[in-house]
C-alpha atoms as a PDB file:
ATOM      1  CA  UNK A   1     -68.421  23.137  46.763  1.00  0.00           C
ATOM      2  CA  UNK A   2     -67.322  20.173  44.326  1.00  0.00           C
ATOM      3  CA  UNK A   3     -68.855  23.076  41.223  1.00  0.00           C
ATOM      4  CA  UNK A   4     -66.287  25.741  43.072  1.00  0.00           C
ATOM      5  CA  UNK A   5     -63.464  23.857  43.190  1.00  0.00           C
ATOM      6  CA  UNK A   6     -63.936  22.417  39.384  1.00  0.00           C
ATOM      7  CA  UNK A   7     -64.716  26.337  38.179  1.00  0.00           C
ATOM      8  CA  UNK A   8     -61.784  27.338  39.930  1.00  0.00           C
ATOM      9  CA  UNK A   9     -59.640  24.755  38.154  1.00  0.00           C
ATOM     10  CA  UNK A  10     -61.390  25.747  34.857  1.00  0.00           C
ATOM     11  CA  UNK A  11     -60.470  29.723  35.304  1.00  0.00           C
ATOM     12  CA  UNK A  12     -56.624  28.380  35.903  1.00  0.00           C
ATOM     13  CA  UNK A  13     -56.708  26.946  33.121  1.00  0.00           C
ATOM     14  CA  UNK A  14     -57.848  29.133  31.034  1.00  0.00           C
ATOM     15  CA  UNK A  15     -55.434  31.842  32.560  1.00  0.00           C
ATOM     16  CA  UNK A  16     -52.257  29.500  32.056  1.00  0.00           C
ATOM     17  CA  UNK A  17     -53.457  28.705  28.358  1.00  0.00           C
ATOM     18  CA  UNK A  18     -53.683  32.475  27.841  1.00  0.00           C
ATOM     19  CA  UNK A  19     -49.905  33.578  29.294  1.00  0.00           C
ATOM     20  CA  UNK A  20     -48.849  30.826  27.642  1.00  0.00           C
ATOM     21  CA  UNK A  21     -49.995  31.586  23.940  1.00  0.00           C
ATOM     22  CA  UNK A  22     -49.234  34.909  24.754  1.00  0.00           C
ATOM     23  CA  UNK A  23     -45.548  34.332  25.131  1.00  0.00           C
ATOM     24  CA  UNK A  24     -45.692  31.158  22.780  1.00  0.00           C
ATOM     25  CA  UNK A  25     -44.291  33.804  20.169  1.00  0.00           C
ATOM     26  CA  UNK A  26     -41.739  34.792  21.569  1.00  0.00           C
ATOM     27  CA  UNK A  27     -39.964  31.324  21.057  1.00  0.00           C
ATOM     28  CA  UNK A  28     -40.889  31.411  17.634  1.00  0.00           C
ATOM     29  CA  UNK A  29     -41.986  28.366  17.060  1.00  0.00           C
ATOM     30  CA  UNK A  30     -44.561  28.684  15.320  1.00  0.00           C
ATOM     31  CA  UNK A  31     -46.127  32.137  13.255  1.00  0.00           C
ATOM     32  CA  UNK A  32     -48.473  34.367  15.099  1.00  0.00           C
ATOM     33  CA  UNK A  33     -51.468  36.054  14.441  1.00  0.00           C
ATOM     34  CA  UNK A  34     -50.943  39.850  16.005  1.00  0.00           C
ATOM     35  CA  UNK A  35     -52.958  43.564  15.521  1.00  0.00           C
ATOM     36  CA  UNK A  36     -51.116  46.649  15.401  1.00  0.00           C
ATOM     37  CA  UNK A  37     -53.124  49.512  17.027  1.00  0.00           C
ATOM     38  CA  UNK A  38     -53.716  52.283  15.012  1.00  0.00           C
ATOM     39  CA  UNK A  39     -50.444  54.363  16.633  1.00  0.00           C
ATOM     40  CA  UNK A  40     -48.533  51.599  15.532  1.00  0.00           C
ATOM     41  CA  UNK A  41     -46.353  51.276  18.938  1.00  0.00           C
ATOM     42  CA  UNK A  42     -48.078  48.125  20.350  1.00  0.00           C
ATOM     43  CA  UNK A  43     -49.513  45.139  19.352  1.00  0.00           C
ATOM     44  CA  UNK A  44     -52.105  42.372  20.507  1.00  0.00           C
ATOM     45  CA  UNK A  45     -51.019  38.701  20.097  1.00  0.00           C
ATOM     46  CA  UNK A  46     -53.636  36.548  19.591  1.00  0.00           C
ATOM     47  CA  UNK A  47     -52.302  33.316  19.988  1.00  0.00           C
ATOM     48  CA  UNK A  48     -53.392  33.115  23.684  1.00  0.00           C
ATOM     49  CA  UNK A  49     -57.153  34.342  23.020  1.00  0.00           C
ATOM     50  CA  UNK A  50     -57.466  31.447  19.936  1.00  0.00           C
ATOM     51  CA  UNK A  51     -56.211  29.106  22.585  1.00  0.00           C
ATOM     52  CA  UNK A  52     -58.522  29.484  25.733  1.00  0.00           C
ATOM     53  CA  UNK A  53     -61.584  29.850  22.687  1.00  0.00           C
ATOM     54  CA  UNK A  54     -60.282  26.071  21.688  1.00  0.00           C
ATOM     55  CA  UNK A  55     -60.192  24.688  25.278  1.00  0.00           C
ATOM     56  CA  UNK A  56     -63.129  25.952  26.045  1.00  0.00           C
ATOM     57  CA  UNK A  57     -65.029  24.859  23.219  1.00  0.00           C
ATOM     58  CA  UNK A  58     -63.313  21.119  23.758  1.00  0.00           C
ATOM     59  CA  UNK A  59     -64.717  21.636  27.343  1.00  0.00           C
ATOM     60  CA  UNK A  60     -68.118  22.318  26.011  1.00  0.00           C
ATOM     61  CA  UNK A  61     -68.444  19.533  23.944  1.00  0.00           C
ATOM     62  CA  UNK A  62     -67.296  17.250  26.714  1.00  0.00           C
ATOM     63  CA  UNK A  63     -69.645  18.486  28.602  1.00  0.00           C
ATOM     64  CA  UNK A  64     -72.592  18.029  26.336  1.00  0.00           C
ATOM     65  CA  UNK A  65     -71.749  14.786  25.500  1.00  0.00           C
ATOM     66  CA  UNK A  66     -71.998  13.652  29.638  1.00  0.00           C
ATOM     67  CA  UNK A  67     -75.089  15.783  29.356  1.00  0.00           C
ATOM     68  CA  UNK A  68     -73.912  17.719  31.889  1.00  0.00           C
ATOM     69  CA  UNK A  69     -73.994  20.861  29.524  1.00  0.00           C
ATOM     70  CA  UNK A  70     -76.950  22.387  31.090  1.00  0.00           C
ATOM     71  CA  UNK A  71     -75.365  22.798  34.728  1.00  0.00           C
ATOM     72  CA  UNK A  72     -71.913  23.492  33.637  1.00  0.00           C
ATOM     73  CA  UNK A  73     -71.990  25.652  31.019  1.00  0.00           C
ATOM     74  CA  UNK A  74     -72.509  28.894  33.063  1.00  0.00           C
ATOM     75  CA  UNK A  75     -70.070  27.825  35.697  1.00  0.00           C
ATOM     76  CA  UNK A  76     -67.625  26.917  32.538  1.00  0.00           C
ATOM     77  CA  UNK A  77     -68.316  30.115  30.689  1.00  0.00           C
ATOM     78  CA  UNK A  78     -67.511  32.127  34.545  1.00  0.00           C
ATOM     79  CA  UNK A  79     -64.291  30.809  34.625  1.00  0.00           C
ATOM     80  CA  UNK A  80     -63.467  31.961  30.512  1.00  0.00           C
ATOM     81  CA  UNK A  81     -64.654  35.162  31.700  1.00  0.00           C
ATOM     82  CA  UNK A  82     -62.837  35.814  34.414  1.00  0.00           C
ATOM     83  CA  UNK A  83     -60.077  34.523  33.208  1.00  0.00           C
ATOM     84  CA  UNK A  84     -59.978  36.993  30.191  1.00  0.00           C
ATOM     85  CA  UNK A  85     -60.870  39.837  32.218  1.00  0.00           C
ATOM     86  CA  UNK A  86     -57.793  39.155  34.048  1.00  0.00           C
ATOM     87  CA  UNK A  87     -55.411  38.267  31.703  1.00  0.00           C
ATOM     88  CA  UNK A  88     -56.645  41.742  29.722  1.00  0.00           C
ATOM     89  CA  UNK A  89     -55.992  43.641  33.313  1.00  0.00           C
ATOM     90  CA  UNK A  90     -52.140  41.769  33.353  1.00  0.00           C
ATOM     91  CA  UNK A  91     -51.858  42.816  29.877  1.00  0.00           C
ATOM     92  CA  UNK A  92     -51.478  39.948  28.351  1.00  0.00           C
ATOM     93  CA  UNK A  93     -50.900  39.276  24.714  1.00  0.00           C
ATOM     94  CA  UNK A  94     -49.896  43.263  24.384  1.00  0.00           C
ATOM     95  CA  UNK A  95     -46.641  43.436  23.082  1.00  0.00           C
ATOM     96  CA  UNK A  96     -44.624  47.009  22.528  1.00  0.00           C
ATOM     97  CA  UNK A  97     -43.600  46.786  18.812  1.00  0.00           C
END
């Protein structure tokens, strides 16, 4: 239950950190990295993907240094997953250019 509850919190996370990069340019703040698609009408940001890849590496290493990196990681690397999935479904990071 506790492994639920603490994957859960993980995938939330992960999903805020994503929005958040994704939009992050839109204050310009700060210069982002983007892709134009080959019609040349959208783009992705990447700012939110580079963002949930650094939190969950910083994750990682905290959990390998409680040695807990053998029973976490999957439930960790569930909750990146997911959250991607999702955040790809919402259309995050897609921006019309």
């Amino acid at each position: 239950m506790k492994r639920a509850f603490y994957t859960f919190l993980q995938f939330v996370l992960f999903l805020l950190t994503f929005a958040v990069g994704s939009f992050l340019p839109a204050l310009q703040l700060l210069p982002s990295i983007a892709t134009k698609f080959a019609d040349g009408t959208r783009l992705f940001i990447w700012d939110g993907v580079l963002l949930m890849v650094a939190f969950l590496v910083v994750i990682l290493l905290i959990e390998a240094t409680r040695k807990r990196l053998r029973t976490a990681a999957g439930w960790t690397a569930l909750a990146f997953l997911l959250a991607t999935v999702l955040g790809l479904l919402a259309k995050l990071g897609f921006k019309a250019a």
